[in-house]
PDB file of N, CA and C in Angstrom:
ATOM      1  N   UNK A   1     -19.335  38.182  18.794  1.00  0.00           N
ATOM      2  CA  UNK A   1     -18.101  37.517  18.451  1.00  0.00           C
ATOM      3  C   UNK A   1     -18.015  36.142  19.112  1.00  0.00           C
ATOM      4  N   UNK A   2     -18.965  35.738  20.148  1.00  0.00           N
ATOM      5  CA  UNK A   2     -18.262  34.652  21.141  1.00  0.00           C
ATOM      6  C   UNK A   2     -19.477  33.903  20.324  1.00  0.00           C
ATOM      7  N   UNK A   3     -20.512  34.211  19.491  1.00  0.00           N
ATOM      8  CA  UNK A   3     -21.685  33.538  19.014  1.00  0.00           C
ATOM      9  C   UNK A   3     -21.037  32.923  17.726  1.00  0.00           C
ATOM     10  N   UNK A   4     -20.173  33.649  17.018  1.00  0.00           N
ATOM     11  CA  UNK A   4     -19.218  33.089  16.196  1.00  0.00           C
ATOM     12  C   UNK A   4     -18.475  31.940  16.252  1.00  0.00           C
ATOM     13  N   UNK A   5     -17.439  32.175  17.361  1.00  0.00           N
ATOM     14  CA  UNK A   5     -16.468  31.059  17.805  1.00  0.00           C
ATOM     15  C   UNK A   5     -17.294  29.722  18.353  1.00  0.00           C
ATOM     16  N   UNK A   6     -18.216  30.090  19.188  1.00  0.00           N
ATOM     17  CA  UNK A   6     -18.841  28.852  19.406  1.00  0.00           C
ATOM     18  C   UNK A   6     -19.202  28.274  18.237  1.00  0.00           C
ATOM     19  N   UNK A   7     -20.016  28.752  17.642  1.00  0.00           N
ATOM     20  CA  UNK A   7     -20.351  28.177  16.381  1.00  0.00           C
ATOM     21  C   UNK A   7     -19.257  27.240  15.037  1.00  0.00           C
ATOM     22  N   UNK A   8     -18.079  27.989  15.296  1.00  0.00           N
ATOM     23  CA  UNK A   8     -17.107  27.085  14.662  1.00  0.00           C
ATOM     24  C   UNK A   8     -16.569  26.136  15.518  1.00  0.00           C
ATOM     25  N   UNK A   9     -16.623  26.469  16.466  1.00  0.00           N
ATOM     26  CA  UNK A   9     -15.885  24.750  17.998  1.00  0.00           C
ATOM     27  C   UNK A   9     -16.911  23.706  17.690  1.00  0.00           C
ATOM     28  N   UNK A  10     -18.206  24.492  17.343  1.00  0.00           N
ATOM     29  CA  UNK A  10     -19.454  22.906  17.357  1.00  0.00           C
ATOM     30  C   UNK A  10     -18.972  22.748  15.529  1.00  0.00           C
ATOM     31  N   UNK A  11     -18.769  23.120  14.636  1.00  0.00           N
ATOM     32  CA  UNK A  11     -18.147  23.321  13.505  1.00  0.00           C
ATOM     33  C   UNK A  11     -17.924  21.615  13.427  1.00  0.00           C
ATOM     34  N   UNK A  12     -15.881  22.365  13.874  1.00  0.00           N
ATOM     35  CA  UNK A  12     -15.088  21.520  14.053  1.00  0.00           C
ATOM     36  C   UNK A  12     -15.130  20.671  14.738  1.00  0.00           C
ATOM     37  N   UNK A  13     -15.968  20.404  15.933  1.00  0.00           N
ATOM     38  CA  UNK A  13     -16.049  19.466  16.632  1.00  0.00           C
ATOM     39  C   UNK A  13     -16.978  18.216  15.706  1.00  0.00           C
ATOM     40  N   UNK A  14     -17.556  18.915  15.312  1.00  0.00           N
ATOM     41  CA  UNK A  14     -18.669  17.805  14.004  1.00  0.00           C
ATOM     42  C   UNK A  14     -17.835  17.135  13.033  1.00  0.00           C
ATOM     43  N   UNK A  15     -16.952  18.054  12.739  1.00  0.00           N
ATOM     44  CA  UNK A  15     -15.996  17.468  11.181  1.00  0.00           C
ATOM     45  C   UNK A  15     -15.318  16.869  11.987  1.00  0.00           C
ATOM     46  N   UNK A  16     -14.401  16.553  13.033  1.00  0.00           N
ATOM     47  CA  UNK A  16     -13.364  15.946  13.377  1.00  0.00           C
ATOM     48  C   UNK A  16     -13.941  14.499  13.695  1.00  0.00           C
ATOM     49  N   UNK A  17     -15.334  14.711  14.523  1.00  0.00           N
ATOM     50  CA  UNK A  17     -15.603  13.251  14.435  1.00  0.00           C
ATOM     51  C   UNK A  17     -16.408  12.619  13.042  1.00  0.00           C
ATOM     52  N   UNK A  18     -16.530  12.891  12.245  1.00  0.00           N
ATOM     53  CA  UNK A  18     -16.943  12.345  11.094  1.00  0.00           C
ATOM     54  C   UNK A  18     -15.273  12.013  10.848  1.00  0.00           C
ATOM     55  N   UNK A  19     -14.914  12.513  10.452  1.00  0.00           N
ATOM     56  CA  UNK A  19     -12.714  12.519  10.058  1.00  0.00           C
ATOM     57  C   UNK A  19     -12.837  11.186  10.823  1.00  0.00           C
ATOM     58  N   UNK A  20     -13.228  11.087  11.862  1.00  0.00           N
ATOM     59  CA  UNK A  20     -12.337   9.914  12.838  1.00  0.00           C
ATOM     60  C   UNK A  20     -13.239   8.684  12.408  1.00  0.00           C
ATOM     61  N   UNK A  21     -14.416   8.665  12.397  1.00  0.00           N
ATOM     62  CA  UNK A  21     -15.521   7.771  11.876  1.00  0.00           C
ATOM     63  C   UNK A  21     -15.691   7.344  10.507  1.00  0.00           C
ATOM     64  N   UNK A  22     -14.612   7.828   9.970  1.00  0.00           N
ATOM     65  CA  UNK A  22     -14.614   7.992   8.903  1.00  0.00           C
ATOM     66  C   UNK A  22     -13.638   6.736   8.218  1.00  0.00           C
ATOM     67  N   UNK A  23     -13.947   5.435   8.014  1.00  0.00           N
ATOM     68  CA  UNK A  23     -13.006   4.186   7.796  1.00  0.00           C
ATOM     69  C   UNK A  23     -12.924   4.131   5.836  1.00  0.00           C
ATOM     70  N   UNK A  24     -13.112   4.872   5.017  1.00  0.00           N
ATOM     71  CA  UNK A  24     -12.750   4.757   3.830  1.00  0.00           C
ATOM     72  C   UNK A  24     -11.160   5.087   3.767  1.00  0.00           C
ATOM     73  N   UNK A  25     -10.965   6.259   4.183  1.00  0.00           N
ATOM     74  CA  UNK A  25      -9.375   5.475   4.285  1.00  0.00           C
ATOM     75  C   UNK A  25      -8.439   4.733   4.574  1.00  0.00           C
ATOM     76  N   UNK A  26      -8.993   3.869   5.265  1.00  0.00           N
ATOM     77  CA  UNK A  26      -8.412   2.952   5.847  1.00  0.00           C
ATOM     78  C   UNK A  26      -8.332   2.168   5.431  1.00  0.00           C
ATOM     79  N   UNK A  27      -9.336   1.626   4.456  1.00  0.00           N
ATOM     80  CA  UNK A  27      -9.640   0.174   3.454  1.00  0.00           C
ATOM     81  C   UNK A  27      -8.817   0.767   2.485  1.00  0.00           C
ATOM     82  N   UNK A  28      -8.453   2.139   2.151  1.00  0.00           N
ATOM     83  CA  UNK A  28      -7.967   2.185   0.690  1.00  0.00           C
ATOM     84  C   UNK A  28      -6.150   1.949   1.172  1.00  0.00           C
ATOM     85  N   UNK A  29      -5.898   2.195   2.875  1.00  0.00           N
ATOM     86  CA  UNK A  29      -4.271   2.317   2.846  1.00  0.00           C
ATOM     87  C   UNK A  29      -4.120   0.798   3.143  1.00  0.00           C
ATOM     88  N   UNK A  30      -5.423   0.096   3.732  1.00  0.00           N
ATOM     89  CA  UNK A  30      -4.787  -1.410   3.562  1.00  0.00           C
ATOM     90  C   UNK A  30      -5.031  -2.335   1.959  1.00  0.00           C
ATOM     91  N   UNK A  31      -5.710  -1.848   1.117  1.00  0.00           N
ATOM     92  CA  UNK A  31      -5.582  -2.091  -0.201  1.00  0.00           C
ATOM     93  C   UNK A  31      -4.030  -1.574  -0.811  1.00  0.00           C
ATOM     94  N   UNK A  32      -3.570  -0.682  -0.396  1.00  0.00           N
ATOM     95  CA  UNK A  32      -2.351  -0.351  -0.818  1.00  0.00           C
ATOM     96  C   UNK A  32      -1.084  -0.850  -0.384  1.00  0.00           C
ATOM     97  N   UNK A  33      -1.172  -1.486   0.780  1.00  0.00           N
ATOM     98  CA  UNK A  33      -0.426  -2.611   1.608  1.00  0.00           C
ATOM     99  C   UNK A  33      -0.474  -3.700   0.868  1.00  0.00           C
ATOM    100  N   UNK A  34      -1.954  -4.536   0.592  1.00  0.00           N
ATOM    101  CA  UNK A  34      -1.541  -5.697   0.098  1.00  0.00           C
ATOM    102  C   UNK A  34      -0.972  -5.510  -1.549  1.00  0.00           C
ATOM    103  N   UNK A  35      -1.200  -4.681  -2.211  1.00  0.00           N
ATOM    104  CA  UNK A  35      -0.871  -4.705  -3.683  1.00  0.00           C
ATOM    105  C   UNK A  35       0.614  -4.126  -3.458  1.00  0.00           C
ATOM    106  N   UNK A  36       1.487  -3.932  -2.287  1.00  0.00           N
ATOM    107  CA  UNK A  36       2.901  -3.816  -2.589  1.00  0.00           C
ATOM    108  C   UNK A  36       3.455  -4.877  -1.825  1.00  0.00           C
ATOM    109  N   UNK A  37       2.734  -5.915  -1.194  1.00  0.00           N
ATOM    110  CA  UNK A  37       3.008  -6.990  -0.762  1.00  0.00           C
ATOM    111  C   UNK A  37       3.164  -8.282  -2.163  1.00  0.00           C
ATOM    112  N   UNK A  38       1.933  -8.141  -3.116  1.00  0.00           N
ATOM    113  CA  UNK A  38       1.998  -9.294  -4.190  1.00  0.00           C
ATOM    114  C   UNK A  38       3.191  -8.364  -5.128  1.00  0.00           C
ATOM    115  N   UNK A  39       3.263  -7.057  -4.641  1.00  0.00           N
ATOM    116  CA  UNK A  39       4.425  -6.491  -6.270  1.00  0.00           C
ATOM    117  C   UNK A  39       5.632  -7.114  -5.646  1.00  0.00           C
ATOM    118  N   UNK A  40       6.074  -6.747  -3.963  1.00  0.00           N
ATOM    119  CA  UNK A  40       7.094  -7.636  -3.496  1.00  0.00           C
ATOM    120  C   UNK A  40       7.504  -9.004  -3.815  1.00  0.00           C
ATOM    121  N   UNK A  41       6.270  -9.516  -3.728  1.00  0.00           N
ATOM    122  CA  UNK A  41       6.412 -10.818  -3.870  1.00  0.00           C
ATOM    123  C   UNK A  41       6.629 -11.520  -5.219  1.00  0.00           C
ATOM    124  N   UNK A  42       6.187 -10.554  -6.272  1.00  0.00           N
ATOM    125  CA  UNK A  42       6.568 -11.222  -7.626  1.00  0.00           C
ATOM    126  C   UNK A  42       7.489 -10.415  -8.071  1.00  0.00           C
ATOM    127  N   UNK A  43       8.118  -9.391  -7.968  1.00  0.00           N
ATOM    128  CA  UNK A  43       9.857  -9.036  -7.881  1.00  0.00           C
ATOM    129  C   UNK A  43      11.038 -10.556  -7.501  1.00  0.00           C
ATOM    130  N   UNK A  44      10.390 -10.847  -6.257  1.00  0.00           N
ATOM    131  CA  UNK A  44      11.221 -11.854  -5.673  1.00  0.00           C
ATOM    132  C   UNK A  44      10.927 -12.965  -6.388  1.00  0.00           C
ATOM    133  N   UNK A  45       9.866 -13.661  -6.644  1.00  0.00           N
ATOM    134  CA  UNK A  45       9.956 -14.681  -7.402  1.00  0.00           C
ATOM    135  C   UNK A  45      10.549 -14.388  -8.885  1.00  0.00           C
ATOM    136  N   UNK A  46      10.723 -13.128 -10.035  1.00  0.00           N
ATOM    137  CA  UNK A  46      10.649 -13.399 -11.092  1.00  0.00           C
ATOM    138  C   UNK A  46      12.496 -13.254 -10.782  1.00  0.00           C
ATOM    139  N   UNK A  47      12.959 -12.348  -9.805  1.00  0.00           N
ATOM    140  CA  UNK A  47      14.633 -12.487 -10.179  1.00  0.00           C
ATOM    141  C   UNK A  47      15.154 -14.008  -9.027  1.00  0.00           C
ATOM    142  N   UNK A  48      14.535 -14.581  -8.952  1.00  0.00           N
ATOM    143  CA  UNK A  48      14.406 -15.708  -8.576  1.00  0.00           C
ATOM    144  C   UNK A  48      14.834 -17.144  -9.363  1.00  0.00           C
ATOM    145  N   UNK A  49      13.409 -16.338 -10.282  1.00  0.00           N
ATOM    146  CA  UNK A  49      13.464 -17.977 -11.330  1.00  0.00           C
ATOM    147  C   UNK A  49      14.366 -17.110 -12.725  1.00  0.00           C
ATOM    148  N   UNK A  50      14.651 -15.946 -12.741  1.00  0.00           N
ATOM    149  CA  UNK A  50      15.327 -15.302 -13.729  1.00  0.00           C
ATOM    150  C   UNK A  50      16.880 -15.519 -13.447  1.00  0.00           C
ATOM    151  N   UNK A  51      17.656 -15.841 -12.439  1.00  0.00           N
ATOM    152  CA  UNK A  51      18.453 -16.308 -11.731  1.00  0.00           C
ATOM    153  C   UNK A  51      18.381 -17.941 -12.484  1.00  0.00           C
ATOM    154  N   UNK A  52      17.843 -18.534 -12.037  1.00  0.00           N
ATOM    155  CA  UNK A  52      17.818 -20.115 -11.610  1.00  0.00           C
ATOM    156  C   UNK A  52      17.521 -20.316 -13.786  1.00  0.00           C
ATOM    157  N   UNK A  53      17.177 -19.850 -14.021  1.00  0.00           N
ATOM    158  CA  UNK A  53      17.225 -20.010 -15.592  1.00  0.00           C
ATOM    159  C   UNK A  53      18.457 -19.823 -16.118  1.00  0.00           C
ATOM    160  N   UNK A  54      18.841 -18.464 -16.018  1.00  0.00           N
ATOM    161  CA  UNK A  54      20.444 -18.148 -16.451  1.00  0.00           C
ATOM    162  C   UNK A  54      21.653 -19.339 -16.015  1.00  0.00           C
ATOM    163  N   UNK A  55      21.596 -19.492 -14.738  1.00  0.00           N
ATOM    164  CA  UNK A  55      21.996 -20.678 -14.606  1.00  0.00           C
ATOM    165  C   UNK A  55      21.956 -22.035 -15.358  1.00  0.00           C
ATOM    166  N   UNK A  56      20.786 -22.042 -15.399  1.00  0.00           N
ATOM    167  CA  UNK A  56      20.302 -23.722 -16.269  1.00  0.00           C
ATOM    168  C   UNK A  56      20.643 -23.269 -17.796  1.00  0.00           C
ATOM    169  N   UNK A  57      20.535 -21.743 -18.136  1.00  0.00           N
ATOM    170  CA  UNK A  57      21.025 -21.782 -19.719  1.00  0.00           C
ATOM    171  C   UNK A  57      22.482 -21.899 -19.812  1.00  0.00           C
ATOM    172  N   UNK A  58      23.189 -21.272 -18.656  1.00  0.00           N
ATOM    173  CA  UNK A  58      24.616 -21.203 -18.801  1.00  0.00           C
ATOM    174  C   UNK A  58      25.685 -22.780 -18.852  1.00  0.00           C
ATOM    175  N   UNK A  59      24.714 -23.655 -18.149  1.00  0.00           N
ATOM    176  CA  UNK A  59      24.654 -25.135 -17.363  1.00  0.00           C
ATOM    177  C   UNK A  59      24.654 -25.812 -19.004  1.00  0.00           C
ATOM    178  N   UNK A  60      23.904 -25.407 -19.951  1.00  0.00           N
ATOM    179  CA  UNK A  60      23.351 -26.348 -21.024  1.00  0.00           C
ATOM    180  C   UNK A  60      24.519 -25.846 -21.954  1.00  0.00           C
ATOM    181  N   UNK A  61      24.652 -24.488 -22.266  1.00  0.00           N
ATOM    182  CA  UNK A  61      25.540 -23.681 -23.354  1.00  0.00           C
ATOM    183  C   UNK A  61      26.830 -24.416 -23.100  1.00  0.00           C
ATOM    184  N   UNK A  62      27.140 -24.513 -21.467  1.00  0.00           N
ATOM    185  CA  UNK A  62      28.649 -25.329 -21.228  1.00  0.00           C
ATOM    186  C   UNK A  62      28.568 -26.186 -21.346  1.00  0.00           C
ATOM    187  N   UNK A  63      27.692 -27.334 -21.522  1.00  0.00           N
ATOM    188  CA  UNK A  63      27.841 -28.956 -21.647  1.00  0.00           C
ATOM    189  C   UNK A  63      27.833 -29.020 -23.621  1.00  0.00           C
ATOM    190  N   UNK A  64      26.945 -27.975 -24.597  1.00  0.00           N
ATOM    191  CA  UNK A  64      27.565 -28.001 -25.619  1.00  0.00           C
ATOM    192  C   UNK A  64      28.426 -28.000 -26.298  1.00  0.00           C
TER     193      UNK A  64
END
Protein backbone atom coordinates (compact mmCIF):
# COMPACT_ATOMS: atom_id res chain seq x y z
CA UNK A 1 0.00 0.00 0.00
CA UNK A 2 2.82 2.59 0.89
CA UNK A 3 4.41 1.37 -2.77
CA UNK A 4 1.17 2.77 -4.11
CA UNK A 5 0.97 6.15 -2.45
CA UNK A 6 4.45 6.85 -3.13
CA UNK A 7 3.99 6.21 -6.49
CA UNK A 8 1.10 8.71 -6.87
CA UNK A 9 3.12 11.70 -4.63
CA UNK A 10 5.98 11.17 -7.48
CA UNK A 11 2.61 11.10 -9.80
CA UNK A 12 1.47 14.34 -8.75
CA UNK A 13 4.48 15.81 -7.96
CA UNK A 14 5.41 15.42 -11.90
CA UNK A 15 1.99 16.84 -13.10
CA UNK A 16 2.02 19.81 -10.81
CA UNK A 17 5.27 20.92 -12.07
CA UNK A 18 4.59 20.53 -15.70
CA UNK A 19 0.92 22.60 -14.58
CA UNK A 20 3.32 25.29 -13.27
CA UNK A 21 5.83 25.18 -16.33
CA UNK A 22 3.34 25.15 -18.20
CA UNK A 23 3.02 29.05 -19.94
CA UNK A 24 0.27 28.25 -22.75
CA UNK A 25 -2.12 29.58 -20.60
CA UNK A 26 -0.90 32.38 -19.96
CA UNK A 27 -0.37 33.70 -23.55
CA UNK A 28 -3.97 32.64 -24.19
CA UNK A 29 -5.35 34.83 -20.78
CA UNK A 30 -3.12 37.71 -21.97
CA UNK A 31 -4.52 37.38 -25.60
CA UNK A 32 -7.84 37.66 -23.95
CA UNK A 33 -6.89 40.88 -22.09
CA UNK A 34 -5.80 42.63 -25.06
CA UNK A 35 -8.89 41.73 -27.36
CA UNK A 36 -11.25 43.21 -24.46
CA UNK A 37 -9.02 46.11 -24.26
CA UNK A 38 -9.44 47.04 -28.38
CA UNK A 39 -13.47 45.83 -27.81
CA UNK A 40 -13.27 48.58 -24.89
CA UNK A 41 -11.77 50.78 -26.80
CA UNK A 42 -13.95 50.75 -29.89
CA UNK A 43 -17.27 50.74 -27.74
CA UNK A 44 -15.84 54.08 -26.53
CA UNK A 45 -14.87 55.51 -29.63
CA UNK A 46 -18.04 54.40 -31.74
CA UNK A 47 -20.67 55.95 -28.87
CA UNK A 48 -18.31 58.67 -29.02
CA UNK A 49 -18.40 59.70 -32.56
CA UNK A 50 -22.17 58.24 -32.55
CA UNK A 51 -22.80 61.03 -29.99
CA UNK A 52 -20.80 63.84 -31.74
CA UNK A 53 -22.79 62.95 -35.13
CA UNK A 54 -26.29 63.09 -33.62
CA UNK A 55 -25.31 66.26 -32.51
CA UNK A 56 -23.92 67.63 -35.83
CA UNK A 57 -27.23 66.02 -37.46
CA UNK A 58 -29.44 67.64 -34.91
CA UNK A 59 -27.09 71.08 -35.36
CA UNK A 60 -27.87 70.92 -39.35
CA UNK A 61 -31.83 69.66 -39.14
CA UNK A 62 -32.13 72.99 -36.75
CA UNK A 63 -30.40 75.48 -38.93
CA UNK A 64 -32.93 74.07 -41.83
Amino acid sequence: MSHWILAQSRWFGRATRRLAEDTRGVTMLEYGLIAALVAAVCVGAVTTLGTDLSDAFTSIASSL
